[in-house]
PDB file of N, CA and C in Angstrom:
ATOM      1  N   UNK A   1     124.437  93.057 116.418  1.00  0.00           N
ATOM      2  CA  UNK A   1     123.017  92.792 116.363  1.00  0.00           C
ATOM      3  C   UNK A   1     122.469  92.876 114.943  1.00  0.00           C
ATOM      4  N   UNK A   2     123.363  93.131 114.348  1.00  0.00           N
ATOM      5  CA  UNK A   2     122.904  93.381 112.782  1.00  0.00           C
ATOM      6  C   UNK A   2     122.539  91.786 112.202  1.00  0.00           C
ATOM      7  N   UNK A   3     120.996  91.914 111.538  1.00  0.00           N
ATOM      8  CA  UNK A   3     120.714  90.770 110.647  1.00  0.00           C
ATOM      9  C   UNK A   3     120.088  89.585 111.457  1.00  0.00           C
ATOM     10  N   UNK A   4     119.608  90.434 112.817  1.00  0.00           N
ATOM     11  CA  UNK A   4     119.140  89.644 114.021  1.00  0.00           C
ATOM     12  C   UNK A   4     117.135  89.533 113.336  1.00  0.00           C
ATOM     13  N   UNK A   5     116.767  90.808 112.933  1.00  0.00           N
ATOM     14  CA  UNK A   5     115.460  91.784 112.908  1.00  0.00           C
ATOM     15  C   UNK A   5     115.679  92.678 112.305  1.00  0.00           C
ATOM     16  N   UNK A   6     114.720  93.639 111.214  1.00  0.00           N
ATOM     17  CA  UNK A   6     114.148  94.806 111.142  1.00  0.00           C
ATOM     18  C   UNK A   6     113.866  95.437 112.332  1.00  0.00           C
ATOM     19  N   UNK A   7     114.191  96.853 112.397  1.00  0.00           N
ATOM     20  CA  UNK A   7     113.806  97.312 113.857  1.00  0.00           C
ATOM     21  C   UNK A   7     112.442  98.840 113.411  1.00  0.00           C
ATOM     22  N   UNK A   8     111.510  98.753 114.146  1.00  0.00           N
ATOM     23  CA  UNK A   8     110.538  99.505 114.257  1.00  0.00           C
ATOM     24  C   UNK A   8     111.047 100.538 114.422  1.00  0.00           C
ATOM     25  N   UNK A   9     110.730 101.960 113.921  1.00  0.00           N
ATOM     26  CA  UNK A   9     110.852 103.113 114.243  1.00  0.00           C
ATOM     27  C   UNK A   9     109.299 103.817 114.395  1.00  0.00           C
ATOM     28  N   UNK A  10     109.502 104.689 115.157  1.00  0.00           N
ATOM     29  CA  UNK A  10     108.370 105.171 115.231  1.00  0.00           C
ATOM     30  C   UNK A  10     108.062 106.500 114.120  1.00  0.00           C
ATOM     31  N   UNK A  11     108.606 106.841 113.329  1.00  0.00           N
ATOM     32  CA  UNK A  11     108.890 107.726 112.315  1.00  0.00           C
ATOM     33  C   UNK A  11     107.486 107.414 111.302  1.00  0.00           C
ATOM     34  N   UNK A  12     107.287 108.255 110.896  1.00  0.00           N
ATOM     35  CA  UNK A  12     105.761 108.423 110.124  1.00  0.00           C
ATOM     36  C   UNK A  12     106.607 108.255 108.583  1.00  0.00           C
ATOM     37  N   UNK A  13     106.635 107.103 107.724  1.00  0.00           N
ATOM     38  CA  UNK A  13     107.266 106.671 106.534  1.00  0.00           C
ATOM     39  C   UNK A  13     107.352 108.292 105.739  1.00  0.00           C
ATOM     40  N   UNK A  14     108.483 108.671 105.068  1.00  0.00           N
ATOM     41  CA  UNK A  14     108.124 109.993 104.250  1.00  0.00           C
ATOM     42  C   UNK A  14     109.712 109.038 102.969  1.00  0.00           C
ATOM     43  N   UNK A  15     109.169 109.510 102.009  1.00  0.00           N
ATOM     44  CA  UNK A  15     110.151 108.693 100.670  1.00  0.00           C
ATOM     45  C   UNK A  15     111.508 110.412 100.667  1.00  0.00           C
ATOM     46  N   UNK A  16     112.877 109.867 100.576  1.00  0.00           N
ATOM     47  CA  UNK A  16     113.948 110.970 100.154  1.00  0.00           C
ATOM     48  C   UNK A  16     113.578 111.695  99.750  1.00  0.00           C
ATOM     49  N   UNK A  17     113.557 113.105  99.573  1.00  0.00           N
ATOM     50  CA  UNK A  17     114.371 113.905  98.239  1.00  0.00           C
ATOM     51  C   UNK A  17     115.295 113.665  97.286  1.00  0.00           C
ATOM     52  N   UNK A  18     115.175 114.116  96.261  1.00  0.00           N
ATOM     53  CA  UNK A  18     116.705 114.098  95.386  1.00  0.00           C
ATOM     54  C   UNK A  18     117.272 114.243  96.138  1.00  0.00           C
ATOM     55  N   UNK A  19     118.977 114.802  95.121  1.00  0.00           N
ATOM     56  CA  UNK A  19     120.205 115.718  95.428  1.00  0.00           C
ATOM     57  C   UNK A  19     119.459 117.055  95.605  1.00  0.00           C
ATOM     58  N   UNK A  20     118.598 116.984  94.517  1.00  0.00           N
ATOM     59  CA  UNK A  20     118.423 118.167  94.432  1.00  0.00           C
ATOM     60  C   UNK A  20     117.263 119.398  95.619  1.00  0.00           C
ATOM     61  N   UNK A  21     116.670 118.490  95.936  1.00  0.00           N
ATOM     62  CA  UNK A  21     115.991 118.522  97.145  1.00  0.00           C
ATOM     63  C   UNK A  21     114.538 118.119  96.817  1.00  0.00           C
ATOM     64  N   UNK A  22     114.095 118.402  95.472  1.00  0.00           N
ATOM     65  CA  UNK A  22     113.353 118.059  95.051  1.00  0.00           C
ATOM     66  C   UNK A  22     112.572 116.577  94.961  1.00  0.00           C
ATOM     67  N   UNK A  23     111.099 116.548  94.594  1.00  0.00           N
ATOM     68  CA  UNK A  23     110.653 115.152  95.064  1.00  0.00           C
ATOM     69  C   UNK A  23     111.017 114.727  93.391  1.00  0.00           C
ATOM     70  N   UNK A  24     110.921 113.059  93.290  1.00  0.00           N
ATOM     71  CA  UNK A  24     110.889 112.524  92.079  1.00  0.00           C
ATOM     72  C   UNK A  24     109.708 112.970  91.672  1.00  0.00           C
ATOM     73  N   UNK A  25     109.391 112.746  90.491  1.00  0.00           N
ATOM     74  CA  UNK A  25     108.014 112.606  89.387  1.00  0.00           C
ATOM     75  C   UNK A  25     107.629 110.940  89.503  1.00  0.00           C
ATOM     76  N   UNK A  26     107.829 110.230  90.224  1.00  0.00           N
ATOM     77  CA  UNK A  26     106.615 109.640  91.071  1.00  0.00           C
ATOM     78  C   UNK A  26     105.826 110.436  92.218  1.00  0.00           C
ATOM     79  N   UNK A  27     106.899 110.898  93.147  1.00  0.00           N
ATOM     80  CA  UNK A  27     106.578 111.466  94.617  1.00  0.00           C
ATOM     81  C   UNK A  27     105.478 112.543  94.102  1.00  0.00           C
ATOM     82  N   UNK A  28     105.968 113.532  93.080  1.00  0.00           N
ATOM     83  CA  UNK A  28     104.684 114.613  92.407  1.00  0.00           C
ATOM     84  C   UNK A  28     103.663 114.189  91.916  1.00  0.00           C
ATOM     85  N   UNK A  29     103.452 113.014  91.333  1.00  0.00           N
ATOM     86  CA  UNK A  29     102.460 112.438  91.154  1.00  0.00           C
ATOM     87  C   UNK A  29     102.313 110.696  91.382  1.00  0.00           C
ATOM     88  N   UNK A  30     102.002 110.815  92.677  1.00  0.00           N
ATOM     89  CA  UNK A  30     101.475 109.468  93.335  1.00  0.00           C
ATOM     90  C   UNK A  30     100.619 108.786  92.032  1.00  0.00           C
ATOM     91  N   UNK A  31     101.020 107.377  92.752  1.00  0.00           N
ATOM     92  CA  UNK A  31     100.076 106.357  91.916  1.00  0.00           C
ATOM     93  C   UNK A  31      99.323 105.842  93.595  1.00  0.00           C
ATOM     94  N   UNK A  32      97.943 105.955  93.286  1.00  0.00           N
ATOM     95  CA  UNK A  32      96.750 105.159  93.982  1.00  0.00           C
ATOM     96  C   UNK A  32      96.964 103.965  94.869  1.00  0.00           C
ATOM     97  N   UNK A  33      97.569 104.607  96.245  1.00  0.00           N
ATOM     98  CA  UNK A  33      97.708 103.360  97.170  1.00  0.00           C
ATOM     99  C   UNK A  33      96.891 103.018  97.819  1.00  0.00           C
ATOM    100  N   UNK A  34      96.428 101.239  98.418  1.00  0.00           N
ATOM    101  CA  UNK A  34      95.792 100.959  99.277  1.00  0.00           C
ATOM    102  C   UNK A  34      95.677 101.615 100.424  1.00  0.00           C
ATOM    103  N   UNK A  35      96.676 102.069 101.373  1.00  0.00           N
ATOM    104  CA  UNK A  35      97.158 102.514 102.024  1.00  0.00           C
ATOM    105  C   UNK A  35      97.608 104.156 102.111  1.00  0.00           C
ATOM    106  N   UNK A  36      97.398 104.704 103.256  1.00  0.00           N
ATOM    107  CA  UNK A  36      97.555 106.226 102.987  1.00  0.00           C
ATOM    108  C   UNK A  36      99.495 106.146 103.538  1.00  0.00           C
ATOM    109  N   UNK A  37     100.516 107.313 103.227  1.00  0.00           N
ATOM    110  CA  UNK A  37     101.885 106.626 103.388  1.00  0.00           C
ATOM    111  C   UNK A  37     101.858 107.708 104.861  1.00  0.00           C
ATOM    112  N   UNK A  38     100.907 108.238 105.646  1.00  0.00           N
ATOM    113  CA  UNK A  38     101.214 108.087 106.866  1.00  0.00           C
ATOM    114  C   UNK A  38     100.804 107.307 107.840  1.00  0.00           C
ATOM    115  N   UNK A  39     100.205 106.479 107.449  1.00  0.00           N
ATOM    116  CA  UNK A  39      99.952 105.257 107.920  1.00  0.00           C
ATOM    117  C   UNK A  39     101.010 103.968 107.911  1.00  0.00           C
ATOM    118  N   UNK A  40     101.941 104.717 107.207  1.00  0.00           N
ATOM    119  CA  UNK A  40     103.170 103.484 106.881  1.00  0.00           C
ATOM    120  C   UNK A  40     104.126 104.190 108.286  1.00  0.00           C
ATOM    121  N   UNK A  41     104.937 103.253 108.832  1.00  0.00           N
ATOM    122  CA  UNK A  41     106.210 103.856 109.572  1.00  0.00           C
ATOM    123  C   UNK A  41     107.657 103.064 109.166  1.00  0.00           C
ATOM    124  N   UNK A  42     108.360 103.377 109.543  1.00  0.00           N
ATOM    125  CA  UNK A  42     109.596 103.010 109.309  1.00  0.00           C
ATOM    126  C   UNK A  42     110.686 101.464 109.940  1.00  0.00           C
ATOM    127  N   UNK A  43     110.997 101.220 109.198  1.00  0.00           N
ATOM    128  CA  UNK A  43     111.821  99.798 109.240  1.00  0.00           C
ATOM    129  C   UNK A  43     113.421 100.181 109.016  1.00  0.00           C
ATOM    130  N   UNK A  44     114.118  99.568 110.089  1.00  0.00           N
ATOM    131  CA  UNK A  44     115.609 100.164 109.647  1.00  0.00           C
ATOM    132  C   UNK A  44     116.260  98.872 110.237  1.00  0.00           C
ATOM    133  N   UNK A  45     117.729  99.026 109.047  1.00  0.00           N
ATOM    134  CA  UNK A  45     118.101  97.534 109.373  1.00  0.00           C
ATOM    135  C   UNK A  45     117.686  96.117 108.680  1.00  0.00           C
ATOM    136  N   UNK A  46     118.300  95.246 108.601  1.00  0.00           N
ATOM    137  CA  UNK A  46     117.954  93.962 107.521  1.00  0.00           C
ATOM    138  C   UNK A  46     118.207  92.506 108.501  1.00  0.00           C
ATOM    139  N   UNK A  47     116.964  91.755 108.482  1.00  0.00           N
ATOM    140  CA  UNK A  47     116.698  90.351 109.304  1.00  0.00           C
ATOM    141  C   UNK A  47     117.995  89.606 108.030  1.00  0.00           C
ATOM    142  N   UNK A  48     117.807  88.292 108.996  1.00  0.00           N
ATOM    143  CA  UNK A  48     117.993  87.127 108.699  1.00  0.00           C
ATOM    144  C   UNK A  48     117.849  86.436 107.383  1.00  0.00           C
ATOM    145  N   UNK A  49     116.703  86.736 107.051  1.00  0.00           N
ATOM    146  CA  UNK A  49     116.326  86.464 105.811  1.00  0.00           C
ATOM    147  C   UNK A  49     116.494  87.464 104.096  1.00  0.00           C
ATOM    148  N   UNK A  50     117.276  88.494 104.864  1.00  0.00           N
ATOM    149  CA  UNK A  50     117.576  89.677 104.008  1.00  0.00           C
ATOM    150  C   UNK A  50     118.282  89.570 103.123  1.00  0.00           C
ATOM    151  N   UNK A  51     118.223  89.899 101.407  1.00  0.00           N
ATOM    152  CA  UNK A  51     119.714  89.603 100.841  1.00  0.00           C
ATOM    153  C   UNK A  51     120.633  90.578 101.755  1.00  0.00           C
ATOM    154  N   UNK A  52     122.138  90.317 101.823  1.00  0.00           N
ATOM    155  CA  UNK A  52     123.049  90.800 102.417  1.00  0.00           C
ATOM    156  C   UNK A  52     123.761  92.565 102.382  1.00  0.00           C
ATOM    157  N   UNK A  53     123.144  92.941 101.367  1.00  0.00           N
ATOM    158  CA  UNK A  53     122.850  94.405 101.525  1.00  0.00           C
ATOM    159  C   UNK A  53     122.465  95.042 102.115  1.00  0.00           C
ATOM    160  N   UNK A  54     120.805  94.520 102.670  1.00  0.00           N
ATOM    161  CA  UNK A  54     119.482  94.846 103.460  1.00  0.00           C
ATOM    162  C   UNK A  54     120.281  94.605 105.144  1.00  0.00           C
ATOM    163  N   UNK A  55     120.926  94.169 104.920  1.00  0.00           N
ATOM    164  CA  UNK A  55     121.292  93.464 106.672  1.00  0.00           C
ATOM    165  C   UNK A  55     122.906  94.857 106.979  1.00  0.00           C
ATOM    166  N   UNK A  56     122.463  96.086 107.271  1.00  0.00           N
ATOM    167  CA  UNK A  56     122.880  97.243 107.770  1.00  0.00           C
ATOM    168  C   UNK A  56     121.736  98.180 107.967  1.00  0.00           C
ATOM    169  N   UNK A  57     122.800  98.992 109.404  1.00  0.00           N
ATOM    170  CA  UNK A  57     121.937 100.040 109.728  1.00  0.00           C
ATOM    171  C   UNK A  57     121.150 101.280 108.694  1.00  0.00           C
ATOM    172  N   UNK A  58     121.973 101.550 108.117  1.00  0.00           N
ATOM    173  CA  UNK A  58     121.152 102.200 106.738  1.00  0.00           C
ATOM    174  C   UNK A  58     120.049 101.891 105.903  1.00  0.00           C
ATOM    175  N   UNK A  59     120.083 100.531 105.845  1.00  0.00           N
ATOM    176  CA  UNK A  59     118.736 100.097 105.071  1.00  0.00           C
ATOM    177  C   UNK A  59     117.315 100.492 105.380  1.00  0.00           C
ATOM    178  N   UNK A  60     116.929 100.970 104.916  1.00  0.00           N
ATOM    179  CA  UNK A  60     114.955 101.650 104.893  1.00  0.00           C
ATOM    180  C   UNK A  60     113.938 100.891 104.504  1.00  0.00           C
ATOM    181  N   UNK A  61     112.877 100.654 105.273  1.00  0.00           N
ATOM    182  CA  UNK A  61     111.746  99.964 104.344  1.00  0.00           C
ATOM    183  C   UNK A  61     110.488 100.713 105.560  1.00  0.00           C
ATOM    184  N   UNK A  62     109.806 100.789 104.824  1.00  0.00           N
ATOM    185  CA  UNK A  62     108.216 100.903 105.412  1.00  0.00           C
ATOM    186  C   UNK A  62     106.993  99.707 105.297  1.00  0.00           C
ATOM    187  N   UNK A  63     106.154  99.925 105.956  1.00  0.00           N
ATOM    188  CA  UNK A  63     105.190  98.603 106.435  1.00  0.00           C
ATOM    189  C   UNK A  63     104.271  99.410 107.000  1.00  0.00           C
ATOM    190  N   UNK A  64     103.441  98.743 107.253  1.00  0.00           N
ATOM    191  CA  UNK A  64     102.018  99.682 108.318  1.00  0.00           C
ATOM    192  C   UNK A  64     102.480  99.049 109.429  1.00  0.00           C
ATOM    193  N   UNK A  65     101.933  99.417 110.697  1.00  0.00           N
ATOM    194  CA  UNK A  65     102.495  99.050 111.775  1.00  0.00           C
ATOM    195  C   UNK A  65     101.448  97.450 112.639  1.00  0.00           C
ATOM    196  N   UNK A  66     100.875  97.348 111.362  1.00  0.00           N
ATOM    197  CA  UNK A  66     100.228  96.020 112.164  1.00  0.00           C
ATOM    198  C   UNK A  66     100.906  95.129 111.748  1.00  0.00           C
ATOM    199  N   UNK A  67     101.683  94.732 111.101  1.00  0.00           N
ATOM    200  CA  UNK A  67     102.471  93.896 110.349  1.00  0.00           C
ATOM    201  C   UNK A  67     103.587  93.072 111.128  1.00  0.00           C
ATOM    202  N   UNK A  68     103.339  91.901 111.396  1.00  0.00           N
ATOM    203  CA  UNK A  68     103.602  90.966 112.336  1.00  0.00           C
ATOM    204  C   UNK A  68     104.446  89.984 111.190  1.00  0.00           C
ATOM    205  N   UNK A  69     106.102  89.852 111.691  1.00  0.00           N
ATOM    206  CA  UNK A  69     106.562  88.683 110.568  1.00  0.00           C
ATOM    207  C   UNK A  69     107.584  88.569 111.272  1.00  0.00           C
ATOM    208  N   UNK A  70     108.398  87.184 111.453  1.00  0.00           N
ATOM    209  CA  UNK A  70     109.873  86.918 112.359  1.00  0.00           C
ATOM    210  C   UNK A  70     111.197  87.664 111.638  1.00  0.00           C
ATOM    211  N   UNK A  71     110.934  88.587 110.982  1.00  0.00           N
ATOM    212  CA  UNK A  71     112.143  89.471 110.760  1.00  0.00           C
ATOM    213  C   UNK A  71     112.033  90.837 110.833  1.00  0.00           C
ATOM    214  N   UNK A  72     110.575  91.230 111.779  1.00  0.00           N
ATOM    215  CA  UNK A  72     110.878  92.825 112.293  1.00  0.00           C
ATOM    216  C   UNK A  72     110.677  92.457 114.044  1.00  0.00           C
ATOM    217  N   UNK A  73     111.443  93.328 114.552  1.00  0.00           N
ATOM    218  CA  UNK A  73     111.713  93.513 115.879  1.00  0.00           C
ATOM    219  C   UNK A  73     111.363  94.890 116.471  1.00  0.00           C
ATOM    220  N   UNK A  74     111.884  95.032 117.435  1.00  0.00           N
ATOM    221  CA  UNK A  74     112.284  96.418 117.743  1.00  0.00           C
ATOM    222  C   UNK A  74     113.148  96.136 119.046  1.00  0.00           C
ATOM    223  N   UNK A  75     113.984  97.434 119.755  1.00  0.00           N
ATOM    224  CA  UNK A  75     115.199  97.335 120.819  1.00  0.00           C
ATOM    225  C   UNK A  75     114.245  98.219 121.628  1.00  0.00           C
ATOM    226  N   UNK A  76     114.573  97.637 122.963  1.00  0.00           N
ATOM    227  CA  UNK A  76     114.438  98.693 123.984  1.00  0.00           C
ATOM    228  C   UNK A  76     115.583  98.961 124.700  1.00  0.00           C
ATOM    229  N   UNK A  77     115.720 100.579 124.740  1.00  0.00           N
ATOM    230  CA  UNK A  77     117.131 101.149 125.285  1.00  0.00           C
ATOM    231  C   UNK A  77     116.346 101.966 126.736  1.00  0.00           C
ATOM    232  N   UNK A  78     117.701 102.087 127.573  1.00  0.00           N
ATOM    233  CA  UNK A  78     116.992 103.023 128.854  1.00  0.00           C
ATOM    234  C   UNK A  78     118.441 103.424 129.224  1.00  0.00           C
ATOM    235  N   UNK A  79     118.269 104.200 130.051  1.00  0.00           N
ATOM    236  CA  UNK A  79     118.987 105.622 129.996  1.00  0.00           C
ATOM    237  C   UNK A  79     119.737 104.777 131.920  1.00  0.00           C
ATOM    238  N   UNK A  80     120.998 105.000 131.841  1.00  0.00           N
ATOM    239  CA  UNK A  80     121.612 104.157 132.995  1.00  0.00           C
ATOM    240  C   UNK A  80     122.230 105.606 133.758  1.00  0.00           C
ATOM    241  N   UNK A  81     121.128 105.985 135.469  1.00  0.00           N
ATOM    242  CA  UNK A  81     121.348 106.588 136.217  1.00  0.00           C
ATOM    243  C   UNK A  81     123.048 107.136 136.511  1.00  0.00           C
TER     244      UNK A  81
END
């Protein structure tokens, strides 16, 4: 299914830590977003249109969740009695 869609997570966007655990010196000092970043959620996985890196399960991106485009999706799974 890989490179089908971006898949929705419901995860509230939060950027890595270092190694070190520590945030970067961006993360300590934000630059002025449109957008507040819990308002962003999570994108995992790389569409169709992805360079070929982006198209694995590992890949990360955030979006706000109104964001409507033919390369995010999401799966529905259910639990078999």
């Amino acid at each position: 299914m890989q490179g089908n869609a971006a898949e929705w997570c419901q995860d509230v966007y939060a950027p890595y830590p270092n190694a070190d655990g520590r945030a970067s010196a961006v993360e300590r000092e934000p630059v002025a977003l449109e957008v507040e970043d819990s308002d962003l959620r999570v994108l995992r996985g790389g569409a169709f249109r992805d360079a070929a890196e982006q198209v694995r399960c590992a890949a990360r991106d955030k979006t706000l969740p109104t964001a409507r485009r033919d390369t995010i999706g999401f799966r529905v799974a259910r639990s078999y009695p």
